[in-house]
C-alpha atoms as a PDB file:
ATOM      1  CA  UNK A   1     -23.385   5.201  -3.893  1.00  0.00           C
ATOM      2  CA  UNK A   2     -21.097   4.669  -1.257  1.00  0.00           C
ATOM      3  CA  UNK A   3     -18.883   7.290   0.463  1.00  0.00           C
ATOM      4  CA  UNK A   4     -14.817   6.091   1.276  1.00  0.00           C
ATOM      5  CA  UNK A   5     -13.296   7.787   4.531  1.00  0.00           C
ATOM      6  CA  UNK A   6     -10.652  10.182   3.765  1.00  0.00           C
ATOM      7  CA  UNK A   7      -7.523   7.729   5.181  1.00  0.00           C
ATOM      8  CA  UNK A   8      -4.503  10.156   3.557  1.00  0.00           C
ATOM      9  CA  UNK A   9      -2.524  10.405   6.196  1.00  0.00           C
ATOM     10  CA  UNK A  10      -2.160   6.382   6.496  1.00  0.00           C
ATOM     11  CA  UNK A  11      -2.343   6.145   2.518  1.00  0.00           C
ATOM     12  CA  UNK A  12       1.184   8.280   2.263  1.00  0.00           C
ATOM     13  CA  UNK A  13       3.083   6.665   5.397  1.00  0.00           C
ATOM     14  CA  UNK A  14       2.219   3.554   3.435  1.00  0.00           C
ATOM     15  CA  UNK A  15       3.575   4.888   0.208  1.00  0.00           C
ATOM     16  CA  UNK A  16       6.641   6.254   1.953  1.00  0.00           C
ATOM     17  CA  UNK A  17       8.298   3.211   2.825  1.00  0.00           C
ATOM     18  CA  UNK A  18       6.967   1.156  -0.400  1.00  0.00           C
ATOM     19  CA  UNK A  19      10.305  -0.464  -2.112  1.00  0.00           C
ATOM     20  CA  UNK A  20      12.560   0.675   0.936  1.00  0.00           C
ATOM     21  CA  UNK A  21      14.031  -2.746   1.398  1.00  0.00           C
ATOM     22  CA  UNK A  22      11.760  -3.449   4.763  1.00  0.00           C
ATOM     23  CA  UNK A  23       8.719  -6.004   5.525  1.00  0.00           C
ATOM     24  CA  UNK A  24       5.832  -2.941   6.162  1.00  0.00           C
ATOM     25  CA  UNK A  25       3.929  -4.269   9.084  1.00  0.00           C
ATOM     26  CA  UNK A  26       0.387  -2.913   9.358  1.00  0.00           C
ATOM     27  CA  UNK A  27      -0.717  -2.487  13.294  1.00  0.00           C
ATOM     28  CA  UNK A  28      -3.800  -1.610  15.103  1.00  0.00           C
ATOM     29  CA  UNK A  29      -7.256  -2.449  16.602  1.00  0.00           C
ATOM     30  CA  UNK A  30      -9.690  -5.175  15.017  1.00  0.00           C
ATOM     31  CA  UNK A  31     -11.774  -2.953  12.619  1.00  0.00           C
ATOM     32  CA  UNK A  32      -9.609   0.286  12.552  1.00  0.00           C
ATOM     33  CA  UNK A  33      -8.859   0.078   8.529  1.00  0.00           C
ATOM     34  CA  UNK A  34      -5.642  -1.940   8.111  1.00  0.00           C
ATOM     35  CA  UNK A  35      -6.983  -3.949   5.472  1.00  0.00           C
ATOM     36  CA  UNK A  36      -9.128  -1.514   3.791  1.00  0.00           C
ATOM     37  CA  UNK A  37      -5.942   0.653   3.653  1.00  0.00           C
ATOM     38  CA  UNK A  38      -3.900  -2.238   2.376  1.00  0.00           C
ATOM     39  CA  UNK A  39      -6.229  -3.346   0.025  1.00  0.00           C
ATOM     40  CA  UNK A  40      -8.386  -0.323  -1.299  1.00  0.00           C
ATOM     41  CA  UNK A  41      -6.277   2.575  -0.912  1.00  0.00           C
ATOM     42  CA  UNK A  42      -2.689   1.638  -1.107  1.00  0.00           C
ATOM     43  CA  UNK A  43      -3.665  -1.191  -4.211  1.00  0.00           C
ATOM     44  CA  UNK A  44      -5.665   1.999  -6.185  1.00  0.00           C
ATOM     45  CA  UNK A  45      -2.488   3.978  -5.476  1.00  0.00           C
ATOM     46  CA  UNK A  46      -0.347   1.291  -6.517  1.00  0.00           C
ATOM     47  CA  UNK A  47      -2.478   0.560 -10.183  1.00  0.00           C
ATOM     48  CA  UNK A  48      -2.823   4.659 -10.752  1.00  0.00           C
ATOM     49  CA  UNK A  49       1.300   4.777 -10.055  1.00  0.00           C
ATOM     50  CA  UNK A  50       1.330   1.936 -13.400  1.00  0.00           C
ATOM     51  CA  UNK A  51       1.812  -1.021 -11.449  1.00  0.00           C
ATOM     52  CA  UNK A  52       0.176  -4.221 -13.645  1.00  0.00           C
ATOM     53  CA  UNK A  53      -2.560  -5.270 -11.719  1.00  0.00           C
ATOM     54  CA  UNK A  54      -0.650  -8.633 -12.318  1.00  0.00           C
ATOM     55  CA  UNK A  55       2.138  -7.381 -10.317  1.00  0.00           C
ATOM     56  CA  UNK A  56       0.479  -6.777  -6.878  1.00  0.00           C
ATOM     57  CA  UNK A  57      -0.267 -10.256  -5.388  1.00  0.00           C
ATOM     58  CA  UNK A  58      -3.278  -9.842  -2.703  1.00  0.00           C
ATOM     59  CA  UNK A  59      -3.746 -12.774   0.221  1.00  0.00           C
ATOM     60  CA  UNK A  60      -6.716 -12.373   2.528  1.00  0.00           C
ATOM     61  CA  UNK A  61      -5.804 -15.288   4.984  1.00  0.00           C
ATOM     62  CA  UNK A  62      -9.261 -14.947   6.507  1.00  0.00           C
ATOM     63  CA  UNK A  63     -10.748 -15.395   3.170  1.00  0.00           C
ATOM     64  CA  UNK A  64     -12.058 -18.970   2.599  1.00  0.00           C
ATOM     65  CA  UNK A  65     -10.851 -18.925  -0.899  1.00  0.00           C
ATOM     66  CA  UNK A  66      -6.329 -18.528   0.196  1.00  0.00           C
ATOM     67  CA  UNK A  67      -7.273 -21.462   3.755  1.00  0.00           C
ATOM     68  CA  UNK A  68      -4.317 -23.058   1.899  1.00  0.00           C
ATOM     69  CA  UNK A  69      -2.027 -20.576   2.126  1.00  0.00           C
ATOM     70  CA  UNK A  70      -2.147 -20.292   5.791  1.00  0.00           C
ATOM     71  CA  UNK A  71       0.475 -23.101   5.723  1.00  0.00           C
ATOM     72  CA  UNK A  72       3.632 -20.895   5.183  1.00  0.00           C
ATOM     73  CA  UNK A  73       5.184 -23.298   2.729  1.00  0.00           C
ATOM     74  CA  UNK A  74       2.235 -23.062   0.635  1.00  0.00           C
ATOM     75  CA  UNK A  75       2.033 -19.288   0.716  1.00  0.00           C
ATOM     76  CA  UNK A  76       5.733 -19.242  -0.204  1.00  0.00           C
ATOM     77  CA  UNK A  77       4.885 -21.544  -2.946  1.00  0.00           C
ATOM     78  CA  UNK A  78       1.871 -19.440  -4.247  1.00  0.00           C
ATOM     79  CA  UNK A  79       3.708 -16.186  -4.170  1.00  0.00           C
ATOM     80  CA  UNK A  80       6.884 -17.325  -5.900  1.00  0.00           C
ATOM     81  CA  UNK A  81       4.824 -18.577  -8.306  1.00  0.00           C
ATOM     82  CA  UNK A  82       3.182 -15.488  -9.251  1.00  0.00           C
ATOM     83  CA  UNK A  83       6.699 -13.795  -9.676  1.00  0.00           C
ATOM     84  CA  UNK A  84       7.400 -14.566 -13.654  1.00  0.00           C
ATOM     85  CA  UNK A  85       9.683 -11.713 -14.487  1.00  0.00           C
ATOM     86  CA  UNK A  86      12.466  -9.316 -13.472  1.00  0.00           C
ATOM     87  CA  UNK A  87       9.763  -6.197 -12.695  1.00  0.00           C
ATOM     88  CA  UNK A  88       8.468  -5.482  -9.228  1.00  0.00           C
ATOM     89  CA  UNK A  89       5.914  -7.189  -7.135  1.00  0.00           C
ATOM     90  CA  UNK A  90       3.889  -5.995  -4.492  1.00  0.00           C
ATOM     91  CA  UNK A  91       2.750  -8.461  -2.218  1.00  0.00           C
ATOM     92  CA  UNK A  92      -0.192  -7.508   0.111  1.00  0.00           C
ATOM     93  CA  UNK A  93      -0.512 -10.275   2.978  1.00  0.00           C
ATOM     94  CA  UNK A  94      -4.286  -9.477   5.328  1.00  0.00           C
ATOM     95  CA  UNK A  95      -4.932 -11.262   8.763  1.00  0.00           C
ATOM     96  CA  UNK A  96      -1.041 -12.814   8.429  1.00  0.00           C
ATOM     97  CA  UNK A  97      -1.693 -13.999  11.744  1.00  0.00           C
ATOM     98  CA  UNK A  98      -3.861 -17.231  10.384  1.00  0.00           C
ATOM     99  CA  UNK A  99      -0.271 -18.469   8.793  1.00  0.00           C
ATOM    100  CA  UNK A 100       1.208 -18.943  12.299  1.00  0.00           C
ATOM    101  CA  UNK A 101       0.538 -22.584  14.038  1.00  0.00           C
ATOM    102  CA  UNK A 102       0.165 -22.773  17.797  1.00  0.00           C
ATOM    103  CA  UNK A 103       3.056 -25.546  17.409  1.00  0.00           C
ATOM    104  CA  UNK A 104       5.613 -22.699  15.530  1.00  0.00           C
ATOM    105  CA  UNK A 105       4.883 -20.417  18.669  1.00  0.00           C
ATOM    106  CA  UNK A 106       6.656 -21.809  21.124  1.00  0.00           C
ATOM    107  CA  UNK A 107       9.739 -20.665  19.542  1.00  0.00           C
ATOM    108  CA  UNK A 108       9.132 -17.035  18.138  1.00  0.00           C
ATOM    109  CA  UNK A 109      12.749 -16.870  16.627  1.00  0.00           C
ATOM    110  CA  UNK A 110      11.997 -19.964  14.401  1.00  0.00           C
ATOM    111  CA  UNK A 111       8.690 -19.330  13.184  1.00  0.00           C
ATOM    112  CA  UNK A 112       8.467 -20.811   9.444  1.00  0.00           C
ATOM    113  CA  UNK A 113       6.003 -17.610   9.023  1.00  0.00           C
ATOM    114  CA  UNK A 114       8.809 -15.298   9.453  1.00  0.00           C
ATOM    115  CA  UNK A 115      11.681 -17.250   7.230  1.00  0.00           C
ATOM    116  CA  UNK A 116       9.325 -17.136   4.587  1.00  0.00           C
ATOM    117  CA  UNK A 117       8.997 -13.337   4.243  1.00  0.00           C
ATOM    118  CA  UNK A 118      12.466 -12.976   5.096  1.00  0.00           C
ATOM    119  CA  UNK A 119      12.717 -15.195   2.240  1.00  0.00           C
ATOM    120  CA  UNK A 120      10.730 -13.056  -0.073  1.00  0.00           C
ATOM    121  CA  UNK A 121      12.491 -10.393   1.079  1.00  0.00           C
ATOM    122  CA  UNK A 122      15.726 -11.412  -0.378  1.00  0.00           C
ATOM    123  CA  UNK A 123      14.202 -11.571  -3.672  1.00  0.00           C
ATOM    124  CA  UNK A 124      15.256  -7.693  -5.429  1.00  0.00           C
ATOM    125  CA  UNK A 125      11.534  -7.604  -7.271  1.00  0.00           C
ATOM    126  CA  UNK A 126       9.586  -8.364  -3.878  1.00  0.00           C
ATOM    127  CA  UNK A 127       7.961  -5.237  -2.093  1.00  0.00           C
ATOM    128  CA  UNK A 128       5.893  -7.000   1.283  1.00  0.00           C
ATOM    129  CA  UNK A 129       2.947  -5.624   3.095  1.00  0.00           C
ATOM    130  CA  UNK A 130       1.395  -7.405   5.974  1.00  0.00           C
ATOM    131  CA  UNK A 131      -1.584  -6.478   8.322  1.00  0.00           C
ATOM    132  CA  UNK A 132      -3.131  -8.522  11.260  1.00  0.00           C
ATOM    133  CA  UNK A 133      -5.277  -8.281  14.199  1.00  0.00           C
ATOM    134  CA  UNK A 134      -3.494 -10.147  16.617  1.00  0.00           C
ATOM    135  CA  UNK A 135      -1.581  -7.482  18.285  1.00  0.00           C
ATOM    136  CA  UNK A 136       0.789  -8.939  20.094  1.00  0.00           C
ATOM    137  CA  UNK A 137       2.166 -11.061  16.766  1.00  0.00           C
ATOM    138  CA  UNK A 138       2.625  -7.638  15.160  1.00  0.00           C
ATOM    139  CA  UNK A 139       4.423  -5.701  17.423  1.00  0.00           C
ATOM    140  CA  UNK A 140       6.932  -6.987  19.752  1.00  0.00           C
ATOM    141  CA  UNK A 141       7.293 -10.360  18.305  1.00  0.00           C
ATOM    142  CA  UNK A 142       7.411  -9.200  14.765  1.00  0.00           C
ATOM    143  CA  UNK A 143      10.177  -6.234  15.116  1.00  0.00           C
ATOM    144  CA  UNK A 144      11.774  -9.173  17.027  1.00  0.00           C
ATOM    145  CA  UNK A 145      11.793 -11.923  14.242  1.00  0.00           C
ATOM    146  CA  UNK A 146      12.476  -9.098  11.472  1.00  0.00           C
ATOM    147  CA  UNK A 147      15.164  -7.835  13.870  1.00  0.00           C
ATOM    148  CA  UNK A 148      15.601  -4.564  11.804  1.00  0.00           C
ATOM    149  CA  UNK A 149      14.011  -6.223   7.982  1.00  0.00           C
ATOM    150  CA  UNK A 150      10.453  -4.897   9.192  1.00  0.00           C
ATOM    151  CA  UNK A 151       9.004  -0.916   8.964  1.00  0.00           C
ATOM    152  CA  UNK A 152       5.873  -0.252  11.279  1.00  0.00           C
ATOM    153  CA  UNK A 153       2.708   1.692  10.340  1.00  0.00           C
ATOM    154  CA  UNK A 154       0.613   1.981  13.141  1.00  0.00           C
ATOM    155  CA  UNK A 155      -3.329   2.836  12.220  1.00  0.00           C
ATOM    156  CA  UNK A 156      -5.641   4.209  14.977  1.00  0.00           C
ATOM    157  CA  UNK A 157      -9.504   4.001  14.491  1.00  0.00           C
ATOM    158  CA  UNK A 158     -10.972   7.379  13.040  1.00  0.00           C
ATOM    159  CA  UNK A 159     -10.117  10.751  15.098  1.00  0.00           C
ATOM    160  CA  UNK A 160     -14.044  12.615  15.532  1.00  0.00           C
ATOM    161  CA  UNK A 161     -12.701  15.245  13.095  1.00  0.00           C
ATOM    162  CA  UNK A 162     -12.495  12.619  10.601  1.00  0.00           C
ATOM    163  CA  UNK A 163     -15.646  10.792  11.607  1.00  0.00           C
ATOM    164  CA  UNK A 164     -17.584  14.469  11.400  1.00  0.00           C
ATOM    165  CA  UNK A 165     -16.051  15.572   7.909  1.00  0.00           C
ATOM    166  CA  UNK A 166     -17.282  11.803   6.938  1.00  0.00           C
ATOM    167  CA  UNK A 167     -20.356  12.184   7.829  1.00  0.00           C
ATOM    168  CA  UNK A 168     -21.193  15.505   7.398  1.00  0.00           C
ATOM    169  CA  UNK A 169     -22.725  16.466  10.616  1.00  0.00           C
ATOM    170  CA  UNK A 170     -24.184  20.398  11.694  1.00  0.00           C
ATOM    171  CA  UNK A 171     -21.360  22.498  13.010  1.00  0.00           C
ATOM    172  CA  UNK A 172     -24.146  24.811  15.086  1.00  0.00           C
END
């Protein structure tokens, strides 16, 4: 049996800007819980809320199974794809970072990376969700190329009161 660290006060900052319009960019140290936030916590929250599992479209760009979709036309074309009616669709994007070429760089403004979520962002039915590890693409350089179209959630690695209620330890 395994045991899931209490992440709450992530979980609800998450699920306080879902559907507000804005690209929710998912910061923080390699191994700190973006993606296990993204796609444990906040996708449970989203199929207990009633969301159709068919309705939240999940892209691990570090998974060997979406190397395709690293090419930002082809993730465009995957995810529009997967929209099919007028409801709402979550789309959770992991590692985003792989979808950005060392060639697109050299002009952040013009990155094909960003003009497709600001694409998908135009679409009324489209709520985004993004995480990465490459810090400085998801901080400066994103609020930049969202200028204003992207809400921050920054996730720090556990706090010792969390690690201790995790695991339990002897208060004496």
């Amino acid at each position: 049996m395994s045991r899931v660290i209490n992440r709450d006060k992530y979980l609800q900052m998450v699920i306080n800007k879902k559907e507000n319009g804005l690209i929710k960019v998912i910061t923080g140290i390699r191994r700190c819980g973006k993606s296990f936030l993204l796609f444990d916590l906040f996708y449970d929250h989203l199929l207990e809320s009633g969301v159709d599992e068919d309705h939240i479209i999940t892209i691990a760009l570090d998974d060997d199974l979406y190397v395709k979709y690293r090419d930002p036309d082809e993730l465009s074309n995957y995810v529009r794809e997967k929209i099919i009616d007028g409801k709402m669709y979550y789309v959770l994007i992991d590692e985003v970072q792989y979808a950005i070429s060392k060639k697109e760089l050299k002009n952040s403004e013009e990155i094909k990376l960003y003009n497709v979520l600001n694409g998908l962002l135009r679409l009324r039915n489209v709520d985004i969700y993004v995480t990465g590890s490459n810090s400085k693409m998801l901080t400066k350089d994103v609020l930049t190329a969202f200028r204003g179209r992207s809400d921050e959630v920054k996730v720090y690695p556990l706090s010792f009161k969390a690690y201790y209620d995790f695991s339990g330890g002897d208060r004496a």
